[in-house]
C-alpha atoms as a PDB file:
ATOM      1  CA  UNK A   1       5.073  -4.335  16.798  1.00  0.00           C
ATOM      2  CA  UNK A   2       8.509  -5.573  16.296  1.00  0.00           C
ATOM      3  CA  UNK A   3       7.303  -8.896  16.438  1.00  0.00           C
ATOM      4  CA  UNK A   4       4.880  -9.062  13.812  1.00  0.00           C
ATOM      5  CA  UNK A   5       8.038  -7.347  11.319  1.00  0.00           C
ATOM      6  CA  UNK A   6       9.809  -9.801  12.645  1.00  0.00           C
ATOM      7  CA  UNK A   7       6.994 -12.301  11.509  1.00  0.00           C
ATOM      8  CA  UNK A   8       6.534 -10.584   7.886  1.00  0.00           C
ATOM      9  CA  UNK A   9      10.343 -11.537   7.389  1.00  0.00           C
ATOM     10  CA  UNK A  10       9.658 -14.681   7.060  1.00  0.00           C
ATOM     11  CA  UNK A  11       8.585 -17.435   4.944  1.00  0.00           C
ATOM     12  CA  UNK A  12       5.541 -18.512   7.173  1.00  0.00           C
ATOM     13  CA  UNK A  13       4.781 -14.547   7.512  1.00  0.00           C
ATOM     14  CA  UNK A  14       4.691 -13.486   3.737  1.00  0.00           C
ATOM     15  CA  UNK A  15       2.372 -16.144   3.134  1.00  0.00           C
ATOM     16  CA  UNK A  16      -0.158 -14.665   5.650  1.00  0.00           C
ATOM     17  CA  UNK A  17       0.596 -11.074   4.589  1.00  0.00           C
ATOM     18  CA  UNK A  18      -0.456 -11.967   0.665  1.00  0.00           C
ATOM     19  CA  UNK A  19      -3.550 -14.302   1.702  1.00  0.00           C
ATOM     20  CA  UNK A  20      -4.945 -11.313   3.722  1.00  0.00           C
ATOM     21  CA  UNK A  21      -4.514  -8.726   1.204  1.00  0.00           C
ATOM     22  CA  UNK A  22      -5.186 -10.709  -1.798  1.00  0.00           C
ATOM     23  CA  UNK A  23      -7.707 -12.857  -0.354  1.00  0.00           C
ATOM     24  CA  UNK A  24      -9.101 -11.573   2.879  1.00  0.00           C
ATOM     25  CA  UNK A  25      -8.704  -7.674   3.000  1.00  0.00           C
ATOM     26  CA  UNK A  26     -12.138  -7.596   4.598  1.00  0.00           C
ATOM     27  CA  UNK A  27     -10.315  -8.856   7.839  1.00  0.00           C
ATOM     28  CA  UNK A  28      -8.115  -5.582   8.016  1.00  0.00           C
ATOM     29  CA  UNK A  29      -9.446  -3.421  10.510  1.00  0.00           C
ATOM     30  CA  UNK A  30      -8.491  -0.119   9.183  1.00  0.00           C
ATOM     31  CA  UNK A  31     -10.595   2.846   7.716  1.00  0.00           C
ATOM     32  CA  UNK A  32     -10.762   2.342   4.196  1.00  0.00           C
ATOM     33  CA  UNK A  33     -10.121   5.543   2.283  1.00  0.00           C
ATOM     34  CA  UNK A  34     -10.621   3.703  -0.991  1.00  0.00           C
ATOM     35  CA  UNK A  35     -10.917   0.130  -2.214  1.00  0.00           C
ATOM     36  CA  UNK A  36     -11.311  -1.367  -6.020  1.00  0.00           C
ATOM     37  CA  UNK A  37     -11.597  -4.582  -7.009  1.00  0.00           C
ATOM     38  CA  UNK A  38      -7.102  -4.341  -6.977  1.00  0.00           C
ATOM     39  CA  UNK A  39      -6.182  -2.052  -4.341  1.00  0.00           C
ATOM     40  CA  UNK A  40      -6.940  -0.821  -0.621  1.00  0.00           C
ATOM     41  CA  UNK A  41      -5.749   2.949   0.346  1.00  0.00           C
ATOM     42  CA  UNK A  42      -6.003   3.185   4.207  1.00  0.00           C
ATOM     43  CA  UNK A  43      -4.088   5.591   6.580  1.00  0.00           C
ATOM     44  CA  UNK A  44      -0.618   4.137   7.896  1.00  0.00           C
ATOM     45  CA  UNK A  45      -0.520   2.557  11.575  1.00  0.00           C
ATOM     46  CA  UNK A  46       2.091   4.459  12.213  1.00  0.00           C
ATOM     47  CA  UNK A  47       2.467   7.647  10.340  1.00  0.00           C
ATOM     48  CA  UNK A  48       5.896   9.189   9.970  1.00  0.00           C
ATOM     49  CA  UNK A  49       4.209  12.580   7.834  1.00  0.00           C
ATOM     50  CA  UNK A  50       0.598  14.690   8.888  1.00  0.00           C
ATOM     51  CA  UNK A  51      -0.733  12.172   5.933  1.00  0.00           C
ATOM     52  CA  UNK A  52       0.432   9.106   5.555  1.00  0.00           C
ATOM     53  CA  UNK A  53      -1.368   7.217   3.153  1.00  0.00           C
ATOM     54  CA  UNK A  54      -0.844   3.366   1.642  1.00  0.00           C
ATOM     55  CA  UNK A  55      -2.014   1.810  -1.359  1.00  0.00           C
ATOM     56  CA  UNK A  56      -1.741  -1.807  -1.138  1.00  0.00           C
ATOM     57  CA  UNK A  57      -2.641  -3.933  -4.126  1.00  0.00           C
ATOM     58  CA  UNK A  58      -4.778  -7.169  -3.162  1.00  0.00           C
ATOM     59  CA  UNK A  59      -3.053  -9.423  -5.971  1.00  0.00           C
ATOM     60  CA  UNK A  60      -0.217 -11.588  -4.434  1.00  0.00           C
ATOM     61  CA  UNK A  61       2.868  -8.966  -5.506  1.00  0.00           C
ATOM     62  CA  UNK A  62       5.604  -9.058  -3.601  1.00  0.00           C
ATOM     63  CA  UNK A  63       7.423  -5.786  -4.473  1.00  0.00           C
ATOM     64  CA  UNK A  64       7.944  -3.696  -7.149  1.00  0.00           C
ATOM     65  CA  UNK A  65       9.693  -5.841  -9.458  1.00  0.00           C
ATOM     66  CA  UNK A  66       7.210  -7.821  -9.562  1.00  0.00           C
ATOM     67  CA  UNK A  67       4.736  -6.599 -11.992  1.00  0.00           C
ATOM     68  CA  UNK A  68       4.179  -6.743 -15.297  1.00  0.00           C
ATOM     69  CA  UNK A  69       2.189  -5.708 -18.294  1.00  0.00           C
ATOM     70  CA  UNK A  70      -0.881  -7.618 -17.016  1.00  0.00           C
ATOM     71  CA  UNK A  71      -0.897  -5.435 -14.066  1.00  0.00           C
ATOM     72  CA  UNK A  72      -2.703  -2.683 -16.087  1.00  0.00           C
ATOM     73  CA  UNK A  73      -6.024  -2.562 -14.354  1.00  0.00           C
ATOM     74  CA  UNK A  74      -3.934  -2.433 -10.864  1.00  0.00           C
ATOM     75  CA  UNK A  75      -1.812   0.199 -11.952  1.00  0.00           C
ATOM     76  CA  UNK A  76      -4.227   2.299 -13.097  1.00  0.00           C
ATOM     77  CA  UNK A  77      -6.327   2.251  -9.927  1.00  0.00           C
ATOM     78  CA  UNK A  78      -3.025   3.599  -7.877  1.00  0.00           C
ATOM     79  CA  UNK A  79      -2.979   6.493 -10.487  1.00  0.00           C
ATOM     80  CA  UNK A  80      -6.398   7.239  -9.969  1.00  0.00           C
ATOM     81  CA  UNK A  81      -6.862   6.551  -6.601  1.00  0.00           C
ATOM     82  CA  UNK A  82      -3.607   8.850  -5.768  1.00  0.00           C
ATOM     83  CA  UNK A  83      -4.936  11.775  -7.483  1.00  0.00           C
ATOM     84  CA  UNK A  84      -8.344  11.536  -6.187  1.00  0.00           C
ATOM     85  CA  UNK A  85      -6.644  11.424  -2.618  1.00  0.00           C
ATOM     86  CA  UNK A  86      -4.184  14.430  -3.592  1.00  0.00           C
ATOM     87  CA  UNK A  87      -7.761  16.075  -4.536  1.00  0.00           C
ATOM     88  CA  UNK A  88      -9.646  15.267  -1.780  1.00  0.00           C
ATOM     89  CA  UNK A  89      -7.274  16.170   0.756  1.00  0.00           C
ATOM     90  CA  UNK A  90      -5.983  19.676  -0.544  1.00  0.00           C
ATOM     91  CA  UNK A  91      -2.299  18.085  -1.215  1.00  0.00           C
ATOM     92  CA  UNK A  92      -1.259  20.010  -5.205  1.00  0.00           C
ATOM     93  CA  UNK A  93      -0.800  23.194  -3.146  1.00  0.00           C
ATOM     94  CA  UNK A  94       0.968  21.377   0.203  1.00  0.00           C
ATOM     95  CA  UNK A  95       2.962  19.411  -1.949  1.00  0.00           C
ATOM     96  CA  UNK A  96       2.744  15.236  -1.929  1.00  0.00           C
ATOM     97  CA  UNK A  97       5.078  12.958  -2.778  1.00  0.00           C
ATOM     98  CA  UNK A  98       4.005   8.949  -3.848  1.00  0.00           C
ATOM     99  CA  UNK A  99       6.761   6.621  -3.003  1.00  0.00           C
ATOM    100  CA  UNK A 100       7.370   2.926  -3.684  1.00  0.00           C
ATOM    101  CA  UNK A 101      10.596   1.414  -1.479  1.00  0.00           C
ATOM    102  CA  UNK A 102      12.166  -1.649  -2.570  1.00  0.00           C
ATOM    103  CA  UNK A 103      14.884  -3.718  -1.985  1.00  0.00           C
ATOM    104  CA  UNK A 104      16.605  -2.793   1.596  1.00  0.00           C
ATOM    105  CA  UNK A 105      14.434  -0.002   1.572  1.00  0.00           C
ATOM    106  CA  UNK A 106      11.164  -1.930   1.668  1.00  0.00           C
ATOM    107  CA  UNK A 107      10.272  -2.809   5.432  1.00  0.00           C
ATOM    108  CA  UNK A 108       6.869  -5.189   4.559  1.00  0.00           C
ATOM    109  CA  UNK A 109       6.897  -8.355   2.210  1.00  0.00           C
ATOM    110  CA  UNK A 110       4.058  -6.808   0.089  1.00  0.00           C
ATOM    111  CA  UNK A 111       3.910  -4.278  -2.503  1.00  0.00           C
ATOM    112  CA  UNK A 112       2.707  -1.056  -1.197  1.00  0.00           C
ATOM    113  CA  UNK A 113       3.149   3.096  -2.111  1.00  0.00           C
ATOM    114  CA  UNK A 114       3.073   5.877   0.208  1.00  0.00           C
ATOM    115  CA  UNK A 115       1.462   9.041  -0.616  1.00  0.00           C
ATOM    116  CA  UNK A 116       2.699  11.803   1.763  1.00  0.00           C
ATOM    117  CA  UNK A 117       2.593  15.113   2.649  1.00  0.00           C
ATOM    118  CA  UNK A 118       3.471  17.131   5.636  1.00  0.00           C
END
């Protein structure tokens, strides 16, 4: 698993990462939880809370600085897709938090949020 962060570090690897989720997000082979026309929500590889969720957009963003006022349709799936997850799943009482990393702080080449709880 190393590797293939490794491999998302790099020029050749970021490519790939934004083809498959912009272009090819069929190929992923992870339950869907949701999926518009802009985002997947699927349940992290490898969880670090009891739910673990990530919201990926498919359009080529490479972190959060990256969008933009045109990214309206996009950013109003996440809302909507977080708080029909946060419904679904029970999470208002839990608690839930929905996180975007950036910088240092963001491990994969490709925007991405994390709602957790637990």
């Amino acid at each position: 698993m190393k590797a293939l962060y490794r491999l998302t570090n790099t020029f050749f690897g970021r490519i790939i990462v934004r083809l498959i989720f912009s272009k090819m997000s069929f190929m992923i082979p992870f339950k869907r939880l949701r999926e518009t026309d802009t985002l997947l929500a699927f349940y992290h590889p490898k969880p670090d809370y009891a739910v673990h969720i990530l919201l990926m957009p498919k359009l080529e963003l490479p972190n959060f600085q990256a969008l933009d006022a045109n990214h309206t349709t996009f950013l109003a799936d996440v809302v909507s897709t977080a708080q029909s997850l946060v419904e679904e799943l029970n999470l208002a009482e839990k608690g839930y938090r929905l996180i975007v990393n950036g910088g240092e702080y963001q491990d994969f080449p490709h925007l991405h949020y994390h709602l957790i709880s637990g």
